[in-house]
C-alpha atoms as a PDB file:
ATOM      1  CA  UNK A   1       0.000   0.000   0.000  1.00  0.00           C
ATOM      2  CA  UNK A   2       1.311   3.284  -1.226  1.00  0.00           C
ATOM      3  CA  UNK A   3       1.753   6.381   1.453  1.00  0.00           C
ATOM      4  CA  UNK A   4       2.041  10.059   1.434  1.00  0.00           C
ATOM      5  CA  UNK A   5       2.137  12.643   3.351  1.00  0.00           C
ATOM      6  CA  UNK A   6       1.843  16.362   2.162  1.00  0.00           C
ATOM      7  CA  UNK A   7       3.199  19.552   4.357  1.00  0.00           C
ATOM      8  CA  UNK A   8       4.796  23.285   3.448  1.00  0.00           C
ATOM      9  CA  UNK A   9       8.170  22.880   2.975  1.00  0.00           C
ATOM     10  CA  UNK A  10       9.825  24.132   6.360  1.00  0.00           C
ATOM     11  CA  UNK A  11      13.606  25.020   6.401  1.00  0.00           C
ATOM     12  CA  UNK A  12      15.688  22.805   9.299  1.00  0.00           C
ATOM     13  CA  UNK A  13      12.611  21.529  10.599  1.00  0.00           C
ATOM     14  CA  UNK A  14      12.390  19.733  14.156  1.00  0.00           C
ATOM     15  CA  UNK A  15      12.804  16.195  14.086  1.00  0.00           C
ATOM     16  CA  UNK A  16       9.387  15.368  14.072  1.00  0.00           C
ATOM     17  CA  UNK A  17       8.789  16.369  10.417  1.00  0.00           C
ATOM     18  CA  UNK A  18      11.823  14.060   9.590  1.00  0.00           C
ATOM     19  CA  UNK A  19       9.704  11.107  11.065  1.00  0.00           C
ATOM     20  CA  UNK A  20       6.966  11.783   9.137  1.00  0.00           C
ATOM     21  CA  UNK A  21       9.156  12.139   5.601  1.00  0.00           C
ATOM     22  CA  UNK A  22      10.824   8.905   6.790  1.00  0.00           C
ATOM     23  CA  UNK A  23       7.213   7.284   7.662  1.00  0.00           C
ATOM     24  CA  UNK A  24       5.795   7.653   3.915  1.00  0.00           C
ATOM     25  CA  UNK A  25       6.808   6.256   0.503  1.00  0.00           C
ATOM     26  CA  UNK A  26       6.540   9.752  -0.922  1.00  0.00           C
ATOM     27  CA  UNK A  27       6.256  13.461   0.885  1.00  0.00           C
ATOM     28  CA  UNK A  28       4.733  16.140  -0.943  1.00  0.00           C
ATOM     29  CA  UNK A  29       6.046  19.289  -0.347  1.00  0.00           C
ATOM     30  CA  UNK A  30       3.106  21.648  -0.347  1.00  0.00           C
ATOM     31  CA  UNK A  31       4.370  24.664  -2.586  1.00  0.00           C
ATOM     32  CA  UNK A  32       1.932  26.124  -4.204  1.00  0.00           C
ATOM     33  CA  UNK A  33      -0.496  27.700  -0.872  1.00  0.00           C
ATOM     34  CA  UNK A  34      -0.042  31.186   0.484  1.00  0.00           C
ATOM     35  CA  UNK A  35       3.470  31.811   2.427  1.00  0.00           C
ATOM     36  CA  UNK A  36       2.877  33.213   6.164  1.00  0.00           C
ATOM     37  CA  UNK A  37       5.476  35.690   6.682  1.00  0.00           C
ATOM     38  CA  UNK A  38       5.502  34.939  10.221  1.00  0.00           C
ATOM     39  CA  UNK A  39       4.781  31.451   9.362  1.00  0.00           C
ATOM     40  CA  UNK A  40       7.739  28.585   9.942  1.00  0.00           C
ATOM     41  CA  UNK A  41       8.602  27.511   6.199  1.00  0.00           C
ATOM     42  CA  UNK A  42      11.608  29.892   6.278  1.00  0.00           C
ATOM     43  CA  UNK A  43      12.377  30.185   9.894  1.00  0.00           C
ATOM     44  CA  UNK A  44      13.199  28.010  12.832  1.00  0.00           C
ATOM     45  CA  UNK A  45      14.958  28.119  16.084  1.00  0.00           C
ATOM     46  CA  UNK A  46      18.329  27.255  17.796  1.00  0.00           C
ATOM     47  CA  UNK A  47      19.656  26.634  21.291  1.00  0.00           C
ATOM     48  CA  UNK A  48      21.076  30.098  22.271  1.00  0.00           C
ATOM     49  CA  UNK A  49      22.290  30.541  26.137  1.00  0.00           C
ATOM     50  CA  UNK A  50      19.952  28.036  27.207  1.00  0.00           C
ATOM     51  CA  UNK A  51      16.899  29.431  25.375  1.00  0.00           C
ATOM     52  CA  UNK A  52      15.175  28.430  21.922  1.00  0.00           C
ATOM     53  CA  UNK A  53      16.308  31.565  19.501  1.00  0.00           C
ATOM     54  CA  UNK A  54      14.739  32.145  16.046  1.00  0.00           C
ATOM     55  CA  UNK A  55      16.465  32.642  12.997  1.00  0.00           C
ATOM     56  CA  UNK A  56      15.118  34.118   9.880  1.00  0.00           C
ATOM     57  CA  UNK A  57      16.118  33.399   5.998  1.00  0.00           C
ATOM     58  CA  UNK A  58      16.126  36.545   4.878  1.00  0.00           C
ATOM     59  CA  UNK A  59      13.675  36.890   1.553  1.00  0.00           C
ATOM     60  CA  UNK A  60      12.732  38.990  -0.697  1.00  0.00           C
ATOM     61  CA  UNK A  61       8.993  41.339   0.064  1.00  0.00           C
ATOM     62  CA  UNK A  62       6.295  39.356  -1.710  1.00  0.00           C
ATOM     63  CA  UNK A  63       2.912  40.330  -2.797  1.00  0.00           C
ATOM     64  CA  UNK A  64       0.419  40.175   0.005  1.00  0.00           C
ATOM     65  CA  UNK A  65      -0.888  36.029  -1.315  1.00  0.00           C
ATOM     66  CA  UNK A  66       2.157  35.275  -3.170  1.00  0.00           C
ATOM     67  CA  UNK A  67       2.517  31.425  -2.930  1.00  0.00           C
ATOM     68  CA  UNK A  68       5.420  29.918  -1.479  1.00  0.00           C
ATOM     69  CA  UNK A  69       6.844  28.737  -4.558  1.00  0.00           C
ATOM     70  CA  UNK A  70       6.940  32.407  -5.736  1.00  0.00           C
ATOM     71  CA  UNK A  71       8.695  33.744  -2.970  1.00  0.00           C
ATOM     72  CA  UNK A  72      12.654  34.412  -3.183  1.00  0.00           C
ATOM     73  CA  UNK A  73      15.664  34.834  -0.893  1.00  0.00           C
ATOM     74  CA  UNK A  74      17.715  38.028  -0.517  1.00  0.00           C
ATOM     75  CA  UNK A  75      21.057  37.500  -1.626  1.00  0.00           C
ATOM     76  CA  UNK A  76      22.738  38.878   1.693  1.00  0.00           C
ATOM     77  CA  UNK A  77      25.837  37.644   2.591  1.00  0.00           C
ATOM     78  CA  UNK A  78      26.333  39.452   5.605  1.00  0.00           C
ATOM     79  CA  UNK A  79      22.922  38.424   7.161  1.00  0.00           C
ATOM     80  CA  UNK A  80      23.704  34.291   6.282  1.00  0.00           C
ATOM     81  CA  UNK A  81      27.336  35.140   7.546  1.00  0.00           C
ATOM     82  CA  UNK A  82      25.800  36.436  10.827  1.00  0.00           C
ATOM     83  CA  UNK A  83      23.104  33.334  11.424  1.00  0.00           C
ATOM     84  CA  UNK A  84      26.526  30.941  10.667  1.00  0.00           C
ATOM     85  CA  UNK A  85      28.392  32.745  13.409  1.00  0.00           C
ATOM     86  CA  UNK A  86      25.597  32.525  15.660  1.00  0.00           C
ATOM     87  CA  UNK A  87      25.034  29.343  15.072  1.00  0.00           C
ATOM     88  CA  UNK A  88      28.870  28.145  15.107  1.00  0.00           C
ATOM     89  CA  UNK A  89      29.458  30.412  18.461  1.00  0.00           C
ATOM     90  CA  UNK A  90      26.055  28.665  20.165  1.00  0.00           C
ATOM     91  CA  UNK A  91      27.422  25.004  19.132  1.00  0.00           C
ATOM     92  CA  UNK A  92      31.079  25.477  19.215  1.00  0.00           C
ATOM     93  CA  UNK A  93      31.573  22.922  21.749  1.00  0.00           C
ATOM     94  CA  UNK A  94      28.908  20.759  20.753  1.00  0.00           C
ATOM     95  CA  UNK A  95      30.485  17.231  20.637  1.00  0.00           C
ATOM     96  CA  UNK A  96      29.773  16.662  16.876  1.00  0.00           C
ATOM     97  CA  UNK A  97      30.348  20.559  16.006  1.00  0.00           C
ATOM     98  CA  UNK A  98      32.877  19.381  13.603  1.00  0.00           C
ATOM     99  CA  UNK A  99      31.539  16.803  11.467  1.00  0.00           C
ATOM    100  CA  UNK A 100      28.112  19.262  11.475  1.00  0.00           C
ATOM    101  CA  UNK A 101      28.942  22.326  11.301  1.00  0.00           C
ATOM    102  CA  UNK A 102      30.237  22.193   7.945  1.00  0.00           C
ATOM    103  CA  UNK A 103      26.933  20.360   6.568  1.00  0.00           C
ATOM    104  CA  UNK A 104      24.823  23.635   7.638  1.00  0.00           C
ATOM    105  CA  UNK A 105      27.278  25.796   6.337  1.00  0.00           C
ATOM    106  CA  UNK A 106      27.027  23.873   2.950  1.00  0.00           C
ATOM    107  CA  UNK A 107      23.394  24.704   3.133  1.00  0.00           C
ATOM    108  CA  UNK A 108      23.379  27.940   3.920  1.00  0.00           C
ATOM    109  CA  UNK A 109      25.602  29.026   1.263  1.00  0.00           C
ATOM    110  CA  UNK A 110      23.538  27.437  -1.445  1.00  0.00           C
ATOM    111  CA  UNK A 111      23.528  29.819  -4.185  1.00  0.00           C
ATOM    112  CA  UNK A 112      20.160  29.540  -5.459  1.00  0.00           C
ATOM    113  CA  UNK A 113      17.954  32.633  -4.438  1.00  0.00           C
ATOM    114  CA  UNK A 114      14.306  30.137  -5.047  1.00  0.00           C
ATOM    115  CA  UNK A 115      13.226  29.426  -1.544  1.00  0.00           C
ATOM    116  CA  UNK A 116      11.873  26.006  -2.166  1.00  0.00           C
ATOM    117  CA  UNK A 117      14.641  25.127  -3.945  1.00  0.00           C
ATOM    118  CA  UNK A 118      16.469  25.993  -1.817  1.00  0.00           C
ATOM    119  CA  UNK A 119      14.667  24.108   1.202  1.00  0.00           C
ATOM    120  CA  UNK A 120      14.692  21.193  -1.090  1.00  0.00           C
ATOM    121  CA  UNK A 121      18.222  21.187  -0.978  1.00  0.00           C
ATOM    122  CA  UNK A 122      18.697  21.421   3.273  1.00  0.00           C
ATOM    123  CA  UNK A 123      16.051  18.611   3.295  1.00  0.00           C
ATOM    124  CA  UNK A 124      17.728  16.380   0.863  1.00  0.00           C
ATOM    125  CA  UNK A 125      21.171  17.158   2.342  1.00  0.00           C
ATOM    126  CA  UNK A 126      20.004  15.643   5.683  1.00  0.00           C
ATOM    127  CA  UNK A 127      17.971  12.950   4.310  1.00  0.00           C
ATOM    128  CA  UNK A 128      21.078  11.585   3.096  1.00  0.00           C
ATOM    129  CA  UNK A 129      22.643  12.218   6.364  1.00  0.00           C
ATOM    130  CA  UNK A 130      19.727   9.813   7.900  1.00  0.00           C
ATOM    131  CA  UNK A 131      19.753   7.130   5.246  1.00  0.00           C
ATOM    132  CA  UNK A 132      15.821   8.578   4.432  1.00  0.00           C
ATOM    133  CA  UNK A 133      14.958   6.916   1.314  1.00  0.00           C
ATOM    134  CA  UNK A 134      11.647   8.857   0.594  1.00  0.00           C
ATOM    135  CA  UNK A 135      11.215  10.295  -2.338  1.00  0.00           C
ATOM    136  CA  UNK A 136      10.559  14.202  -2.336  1.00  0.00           C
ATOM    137  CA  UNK A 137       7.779  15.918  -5.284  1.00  0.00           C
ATOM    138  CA  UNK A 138       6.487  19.576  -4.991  1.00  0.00           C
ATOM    139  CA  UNK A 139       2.240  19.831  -5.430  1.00  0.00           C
ATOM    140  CA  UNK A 140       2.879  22.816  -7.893  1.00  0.00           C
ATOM    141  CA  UNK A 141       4.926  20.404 -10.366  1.00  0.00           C
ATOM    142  CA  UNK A 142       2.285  17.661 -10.558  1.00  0.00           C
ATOM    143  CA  UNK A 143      -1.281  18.325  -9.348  1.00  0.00           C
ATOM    144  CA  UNK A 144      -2.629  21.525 -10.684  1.00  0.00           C
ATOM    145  CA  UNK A 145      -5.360  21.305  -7.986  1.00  0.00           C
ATOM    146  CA  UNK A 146      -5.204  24.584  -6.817  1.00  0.00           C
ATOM    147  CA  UNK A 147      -8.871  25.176  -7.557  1.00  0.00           C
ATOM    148  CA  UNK A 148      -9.784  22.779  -4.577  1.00  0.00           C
ATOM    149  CA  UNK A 149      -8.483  23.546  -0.734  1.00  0.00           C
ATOM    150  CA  UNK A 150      -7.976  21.784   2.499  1.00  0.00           C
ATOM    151  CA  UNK A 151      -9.403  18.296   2.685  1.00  0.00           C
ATOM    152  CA  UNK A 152     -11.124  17.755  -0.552  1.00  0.00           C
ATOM    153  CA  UNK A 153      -7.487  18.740  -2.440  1.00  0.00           C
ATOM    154  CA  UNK A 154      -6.018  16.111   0.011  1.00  0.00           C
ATOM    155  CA  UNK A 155      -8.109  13.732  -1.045  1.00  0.00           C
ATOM    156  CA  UNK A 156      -7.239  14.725  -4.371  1.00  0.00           C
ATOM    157  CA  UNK A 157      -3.679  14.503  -4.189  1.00  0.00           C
ATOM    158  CA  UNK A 158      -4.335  10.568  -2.598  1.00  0.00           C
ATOM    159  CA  UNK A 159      -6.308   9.884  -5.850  1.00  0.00           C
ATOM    160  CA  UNK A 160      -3.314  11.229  -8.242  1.00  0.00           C
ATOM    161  CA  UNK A 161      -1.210   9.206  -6.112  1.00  0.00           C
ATOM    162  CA  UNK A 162      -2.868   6.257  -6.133  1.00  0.00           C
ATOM    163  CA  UNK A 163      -1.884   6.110  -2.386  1.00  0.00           C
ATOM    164  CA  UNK A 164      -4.020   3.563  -0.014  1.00  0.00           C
ATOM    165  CA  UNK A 165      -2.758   5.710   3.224  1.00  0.00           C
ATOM    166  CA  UNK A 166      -2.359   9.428   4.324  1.00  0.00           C
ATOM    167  CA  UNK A 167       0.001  10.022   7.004  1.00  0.00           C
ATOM    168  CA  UNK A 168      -0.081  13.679   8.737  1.00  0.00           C
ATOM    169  CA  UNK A 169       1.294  14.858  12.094  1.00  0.00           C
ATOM    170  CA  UNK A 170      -1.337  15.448  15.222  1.00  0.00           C
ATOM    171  CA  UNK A 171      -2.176  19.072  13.756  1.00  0.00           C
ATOM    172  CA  UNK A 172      -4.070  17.521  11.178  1.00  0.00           C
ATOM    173  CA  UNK A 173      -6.688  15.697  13.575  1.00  0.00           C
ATOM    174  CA  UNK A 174      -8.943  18.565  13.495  1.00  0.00           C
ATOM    175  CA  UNK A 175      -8.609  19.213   9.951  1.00  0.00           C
ATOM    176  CA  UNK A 176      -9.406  15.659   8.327  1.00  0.00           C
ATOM    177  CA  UNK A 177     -12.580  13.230   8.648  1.00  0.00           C
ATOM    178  CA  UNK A 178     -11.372   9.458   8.644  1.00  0.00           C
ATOM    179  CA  UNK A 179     -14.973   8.574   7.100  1.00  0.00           C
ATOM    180  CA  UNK A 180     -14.332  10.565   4.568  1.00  0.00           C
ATOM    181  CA  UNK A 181     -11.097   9.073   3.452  1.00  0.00           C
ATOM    182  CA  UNK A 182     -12.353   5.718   4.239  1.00  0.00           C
ATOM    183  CA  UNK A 183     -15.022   6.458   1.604  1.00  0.00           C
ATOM    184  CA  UNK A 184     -12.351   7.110  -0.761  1.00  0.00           C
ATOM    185  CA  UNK A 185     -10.264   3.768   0.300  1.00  0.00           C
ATOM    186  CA  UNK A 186      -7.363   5.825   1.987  1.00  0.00           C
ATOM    187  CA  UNK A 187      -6.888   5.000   5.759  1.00  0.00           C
ATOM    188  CA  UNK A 188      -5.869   8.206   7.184  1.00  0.00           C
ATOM    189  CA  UNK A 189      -3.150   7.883  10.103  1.00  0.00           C
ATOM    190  CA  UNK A 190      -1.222  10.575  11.976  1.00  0.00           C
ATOM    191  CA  UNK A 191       1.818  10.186  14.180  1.00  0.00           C
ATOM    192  CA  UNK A 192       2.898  11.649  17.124  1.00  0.00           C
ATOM    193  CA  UNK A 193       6.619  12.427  17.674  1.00  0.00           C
ATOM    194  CA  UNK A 194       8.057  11.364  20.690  1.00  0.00           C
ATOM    195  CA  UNK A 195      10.741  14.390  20.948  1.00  0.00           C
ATOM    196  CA  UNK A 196      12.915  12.597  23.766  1.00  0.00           C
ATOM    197  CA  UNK A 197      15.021  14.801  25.448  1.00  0.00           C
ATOM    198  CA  UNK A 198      19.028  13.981  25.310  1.00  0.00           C
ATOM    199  CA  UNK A 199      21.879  16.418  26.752  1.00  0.00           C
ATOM    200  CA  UNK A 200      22.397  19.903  25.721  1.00  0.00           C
ATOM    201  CA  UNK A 201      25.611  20.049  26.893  1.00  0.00           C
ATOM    202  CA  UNK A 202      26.128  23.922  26.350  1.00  0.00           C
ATOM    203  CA  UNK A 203      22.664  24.600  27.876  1.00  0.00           C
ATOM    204  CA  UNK A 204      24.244  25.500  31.404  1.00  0.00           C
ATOM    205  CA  UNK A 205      23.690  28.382  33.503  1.00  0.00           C
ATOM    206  CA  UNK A 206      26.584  30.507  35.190  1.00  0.00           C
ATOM    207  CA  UNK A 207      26.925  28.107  38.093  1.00  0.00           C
ATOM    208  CA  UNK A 208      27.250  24.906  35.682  1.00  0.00           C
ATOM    209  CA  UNK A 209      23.905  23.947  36.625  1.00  0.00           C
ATOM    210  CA  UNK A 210      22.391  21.808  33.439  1.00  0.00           C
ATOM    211  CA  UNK A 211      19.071  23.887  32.585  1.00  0.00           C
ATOM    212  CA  UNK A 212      15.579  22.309  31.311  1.00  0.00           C
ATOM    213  CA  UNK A 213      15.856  20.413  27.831  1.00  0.00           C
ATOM    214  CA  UNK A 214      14.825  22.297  24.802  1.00  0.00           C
ATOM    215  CA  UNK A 215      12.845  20.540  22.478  1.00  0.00           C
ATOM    216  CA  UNK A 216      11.550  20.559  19.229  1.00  0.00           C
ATOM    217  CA  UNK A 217      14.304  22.847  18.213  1.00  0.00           C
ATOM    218  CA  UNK A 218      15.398  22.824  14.394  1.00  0.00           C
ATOM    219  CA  UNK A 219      17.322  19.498  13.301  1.00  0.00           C
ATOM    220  CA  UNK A 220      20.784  21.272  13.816  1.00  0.00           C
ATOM    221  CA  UNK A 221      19.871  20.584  17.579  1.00  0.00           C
ATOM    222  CA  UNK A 222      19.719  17.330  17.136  1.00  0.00           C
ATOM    223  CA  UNK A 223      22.536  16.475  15.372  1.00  0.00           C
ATOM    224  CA  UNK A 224      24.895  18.301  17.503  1.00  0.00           C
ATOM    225  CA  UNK A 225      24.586  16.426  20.294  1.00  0.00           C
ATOM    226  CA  UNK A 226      23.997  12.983  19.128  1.00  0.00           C
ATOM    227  CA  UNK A 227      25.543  10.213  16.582  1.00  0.00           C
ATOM    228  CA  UNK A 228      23.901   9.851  13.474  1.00  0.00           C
ATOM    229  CA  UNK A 229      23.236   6.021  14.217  1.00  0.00           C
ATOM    230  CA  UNK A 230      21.314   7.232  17.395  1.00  0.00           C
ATOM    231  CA  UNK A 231      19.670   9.586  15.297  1.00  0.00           C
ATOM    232  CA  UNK A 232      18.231   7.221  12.883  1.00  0.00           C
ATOM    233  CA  UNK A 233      16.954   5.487  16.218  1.00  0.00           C
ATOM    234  CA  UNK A 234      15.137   8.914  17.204  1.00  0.00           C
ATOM    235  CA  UNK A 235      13.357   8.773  13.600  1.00  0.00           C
ATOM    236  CA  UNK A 236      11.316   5.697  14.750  1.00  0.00           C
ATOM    237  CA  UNK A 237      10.375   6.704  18.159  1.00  0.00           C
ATOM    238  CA  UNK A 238       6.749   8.076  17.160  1.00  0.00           C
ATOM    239  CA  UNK A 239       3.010   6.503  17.776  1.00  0.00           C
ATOM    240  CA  UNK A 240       0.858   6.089  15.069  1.00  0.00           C
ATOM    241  CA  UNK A 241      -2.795   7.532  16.157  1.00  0.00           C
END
């Protein structure tokens, strides 16, 4: 039976999103619906003196409902140069700084100015990383389906797919009727991360006292402080609901 899931295309998302790519046979990267400046598809957060600390891809000013897939970066080198600094200065002593560090700074200085593809790239990058085999497709370059919205375009996008099972994340539980896709011979299932806290080892106050895990920080988090082969561990730990 065929799976799917279908989200925006967020830039160094937490973990959890990774479990859901890794949970489907093919995740649709949902490109072509309004971009939220304030949403999370170009933003995220990092550990910063023991606090979660958003960082911002800086893009170009879009029309008011420009779609995602319309939208472009800024080509500012200072402003990436600055989130890299902050970024290398808040995991400097991180105990895989080294073998990350230059990964993100790969991504970052991507030269394309397209924000998808660019987001694309960071998500392919660290599905290689993670031995992810799923297969990445963007709605825009095969539905057309614009003309429908929430649930009946999912539904849609099943159909095209000729997928037997829709996977989403808990935020989705209020949005889609299981009848409904049982009427169309999709069993809908959602999963629930289980974001299991593991040391922050620079998260310490002035005394050395180890502060409150973080989590559900960006994937740069993550793979600071643990192995890759634990990491691929972390990507199963979710209930299906």
């Amino acid at each position: 039976m065929k799976s799917i899931a279908v989200m925006q295309p967020y830039f160094l998302p937490y973990i959890g999103y990774f479990q859901l790519i890794a949970a489907v046979d093919r995740f649709v990267l949902f490109d072509d619906v309004q971009f939220i400046k304030r949403g999370w598809v170009h933003r995220n957060r990092i550990l910063l003196n023991g606090e979660a600390h958003l960082f911002t891809l800086p893009v170009k000013n879009a029309p008011q409902r420009a779609q995602i897939n319309e939208v472009e970066l800024v080509g500012d080198v200072v402003r990436v140069s600055k989130i890299l600094k902050m970024i290398g200065q808040s995991y400097k002593d991180a105990p895989y700084f080294q073998e990350v560090y230059p990964v993100v700074e790969s991504i970052f200085l991507n030269s394309t100015n397209h924000l998808v593809e660019f987001i694309i790239y960071s998500l392919q990058v660290m599905m290689q990383l993670l031995d992810i085999q799923t297969e990445l497709i963007c709605s825009s370059a095969h539905f057309h389906n614009q003309h429908l919205h929430a649930e009946p375009r999912i539904l849609d996008i099943c159909k095209l797919e000729r997928a037997g099972r829709y996977v989403n994340l808990p935020g989705g539980i209020d949005l889609y009727n299981k009848t409904n896709f049982s009427a169309q011979e999709i069993q809908l299932e959602f999963i629930k991360p289980q974001l299991n806290s593991y040391l922050q080892k620079h998260n310490l106050g002035k005394k050395g006292t180890v502060s409150e895990f973080v989590p559900g920080l960006s994937i740069i988090d993550v793979m600071m402080y643990n192995p890759i082969s634990e990491i691929k561990k972390m990507l199963l730990q979710r209930d299906f609901i």
